[in-house]
Protein backbone atom coordinates (compact mmCIF):
# COMPACT_ATOMS: atom_id res chain seq x y z
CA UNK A 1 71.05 129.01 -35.41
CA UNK A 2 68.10 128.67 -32.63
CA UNK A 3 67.00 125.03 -31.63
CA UNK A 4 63.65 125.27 -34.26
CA UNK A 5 65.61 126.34 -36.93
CA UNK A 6 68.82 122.87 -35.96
CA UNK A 7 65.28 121.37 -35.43
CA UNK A 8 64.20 122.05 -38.85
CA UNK A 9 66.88 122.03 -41.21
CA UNK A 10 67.71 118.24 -39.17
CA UNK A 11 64.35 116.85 -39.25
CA UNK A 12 64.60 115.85 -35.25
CA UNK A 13 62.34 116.94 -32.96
CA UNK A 14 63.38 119.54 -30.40
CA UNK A 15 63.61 117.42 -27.92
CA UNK A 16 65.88 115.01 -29.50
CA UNK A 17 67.88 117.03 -29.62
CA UNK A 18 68.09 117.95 -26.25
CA UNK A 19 68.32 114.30 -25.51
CA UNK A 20 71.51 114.03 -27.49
CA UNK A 21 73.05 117.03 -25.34
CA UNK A 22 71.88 115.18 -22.21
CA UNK A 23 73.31 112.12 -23.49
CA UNK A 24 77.11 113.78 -24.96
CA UNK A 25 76.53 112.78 -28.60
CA UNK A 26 76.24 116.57 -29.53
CA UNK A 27 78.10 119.15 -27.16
CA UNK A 28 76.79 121.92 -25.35
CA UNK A 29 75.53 124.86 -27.55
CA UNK A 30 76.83 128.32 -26.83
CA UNK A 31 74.25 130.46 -25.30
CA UNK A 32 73.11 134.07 -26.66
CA UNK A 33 72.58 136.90 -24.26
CA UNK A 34 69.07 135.76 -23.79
CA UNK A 35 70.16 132.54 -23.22
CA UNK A 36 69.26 130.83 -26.57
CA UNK A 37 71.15 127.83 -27.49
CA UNK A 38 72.72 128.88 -30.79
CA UNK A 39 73.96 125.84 -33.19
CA UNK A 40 77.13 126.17 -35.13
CA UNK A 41 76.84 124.31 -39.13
CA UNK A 42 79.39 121.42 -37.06
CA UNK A 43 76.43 121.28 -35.16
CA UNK A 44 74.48 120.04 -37.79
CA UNK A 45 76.75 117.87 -39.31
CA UNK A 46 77.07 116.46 -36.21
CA UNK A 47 73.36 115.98 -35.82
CA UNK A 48 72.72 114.32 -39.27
CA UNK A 49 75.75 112.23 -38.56
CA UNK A 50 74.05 110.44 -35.47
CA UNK A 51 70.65 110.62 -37.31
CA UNK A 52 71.92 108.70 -40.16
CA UNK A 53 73.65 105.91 -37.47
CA UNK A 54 69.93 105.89 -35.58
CA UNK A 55 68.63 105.11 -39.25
CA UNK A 56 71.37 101.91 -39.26
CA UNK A 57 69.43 101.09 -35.66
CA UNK A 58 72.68 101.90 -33.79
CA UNK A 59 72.46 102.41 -30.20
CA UNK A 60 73.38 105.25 -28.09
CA UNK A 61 76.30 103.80 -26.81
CA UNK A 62 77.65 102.38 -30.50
CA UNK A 63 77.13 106.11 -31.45
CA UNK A 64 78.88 107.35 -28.77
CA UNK A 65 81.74 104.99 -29.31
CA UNK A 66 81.98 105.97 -32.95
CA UNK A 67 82.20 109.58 -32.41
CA UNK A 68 84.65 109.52 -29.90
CA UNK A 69 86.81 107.39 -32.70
CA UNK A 70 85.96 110.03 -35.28
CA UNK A 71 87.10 113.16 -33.12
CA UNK A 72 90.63 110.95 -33.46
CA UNK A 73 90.82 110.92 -37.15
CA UNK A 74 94.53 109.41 -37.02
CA UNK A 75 93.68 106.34 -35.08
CA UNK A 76 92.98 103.39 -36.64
CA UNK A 77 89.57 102.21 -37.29
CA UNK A 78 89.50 98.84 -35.96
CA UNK A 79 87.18 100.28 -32.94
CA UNK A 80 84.36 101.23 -35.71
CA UNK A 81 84.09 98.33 -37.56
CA UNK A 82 84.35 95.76 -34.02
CA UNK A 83 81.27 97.94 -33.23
CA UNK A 84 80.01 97.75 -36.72
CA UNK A 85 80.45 93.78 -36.38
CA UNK A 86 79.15 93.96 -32.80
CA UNK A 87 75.98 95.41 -34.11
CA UNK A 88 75.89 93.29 -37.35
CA UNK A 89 75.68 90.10 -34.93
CA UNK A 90 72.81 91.89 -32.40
CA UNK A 91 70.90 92.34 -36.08
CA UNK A 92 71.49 88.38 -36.74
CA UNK A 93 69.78 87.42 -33.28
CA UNK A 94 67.22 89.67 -33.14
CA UNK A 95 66.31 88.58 -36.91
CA UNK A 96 66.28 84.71 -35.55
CA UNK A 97 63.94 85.60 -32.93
CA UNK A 98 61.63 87.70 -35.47
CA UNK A 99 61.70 84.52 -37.71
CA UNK A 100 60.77 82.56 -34.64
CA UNK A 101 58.03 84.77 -33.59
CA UNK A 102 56.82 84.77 -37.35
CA UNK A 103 57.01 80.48 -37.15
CA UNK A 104 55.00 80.74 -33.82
CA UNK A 105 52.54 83.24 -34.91
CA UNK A 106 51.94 81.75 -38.64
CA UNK A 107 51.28 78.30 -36.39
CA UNK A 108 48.93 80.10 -34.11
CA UNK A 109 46.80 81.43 -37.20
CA UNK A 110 46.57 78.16 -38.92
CA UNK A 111 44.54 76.71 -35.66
CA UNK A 112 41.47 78.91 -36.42
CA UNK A 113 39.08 79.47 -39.19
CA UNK A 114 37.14 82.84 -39.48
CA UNK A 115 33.78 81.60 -39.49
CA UNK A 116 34.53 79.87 -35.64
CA UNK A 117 33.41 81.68 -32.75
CA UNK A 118 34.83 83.20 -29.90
CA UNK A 119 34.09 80.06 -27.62
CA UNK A 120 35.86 78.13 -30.43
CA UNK A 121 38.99 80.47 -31.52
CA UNK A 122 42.43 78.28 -31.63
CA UNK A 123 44.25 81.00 -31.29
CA UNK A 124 42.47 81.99 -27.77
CA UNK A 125 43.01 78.99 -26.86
CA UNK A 126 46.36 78.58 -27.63
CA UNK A 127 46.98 81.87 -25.75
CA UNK A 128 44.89 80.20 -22.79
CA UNK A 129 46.81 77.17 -22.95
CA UNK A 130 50.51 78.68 -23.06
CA UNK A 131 49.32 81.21 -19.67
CA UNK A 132 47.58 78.01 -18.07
CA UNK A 133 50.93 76.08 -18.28
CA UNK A 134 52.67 79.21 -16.59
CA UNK A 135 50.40 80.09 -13.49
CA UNK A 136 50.43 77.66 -10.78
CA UNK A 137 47.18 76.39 -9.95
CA UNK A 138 44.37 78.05 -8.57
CA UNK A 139 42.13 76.41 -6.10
CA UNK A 140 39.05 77.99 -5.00
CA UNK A 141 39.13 76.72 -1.40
């Protein structure tokens, strides 16, 4: 099948696609006499197999290292899940520094009413305050 039709059936755009030849996950198509890439159905499974890891918010490279485990199907599988726990403690942090954010932001809100101006805002000012203590002084000599 033709790039469109991979691009169709897959729900990727074209040039994700070509991005996951560029980047290994998905070998080089053959090429028809007009030089068309032409997909093979492993092709596709291949394809919806990385698009269901991008859904899990898996990286390139914790793709990459679980399809290189898969093409070995009689190894063991204590690669996957280290990259499965890998990527389970990345989801930890990054949800620690959402809740964080969320604390900071929530705080930020609660310092101005909507019926305040501009001049007044607590939240522009909070802003102005948190640059202010990060830029050196400026004198206007």
């Amino acid at each position: 099948m033709k790039i469109g039709q991979l691009a169709d059936k897959t729900g990727l755009s074209i040039q994700t696609i070509r991005f996951y030849e560029r980047k290994a996950l998905l070998s080089a198509p053959e090429r028809t006499q007009s030089n068309y890439r032409s997909y093979s159905e492993e092709a596709l499974k291949q394809l919806l197999f990385i698009k269901q890891c991008r859904a899990l918010d898996m990286t390139i490279e914790e793709i990459s290292l679980v399809l290189e485990t898969r093409a070995n199907p009689e190894s063991s599988c204590e690669s996957v899940n280290a990259t499965i726990d890998k990527h389970i403690d990345d989801i930890e942090h990054r949800i620690s520094e959402l809740n964080a954010l969320q604390k900071t932001l929530q705080s930020m809100r609660a310092a101005c009413d909507d019926d305040k101006k501009i001049k007044e805002c607590g939240v522009l000012h909070q802003l102005d305050s948190i640059v202010d203590s990060h830029c050196p002084t400026i004198r206007n000599d």
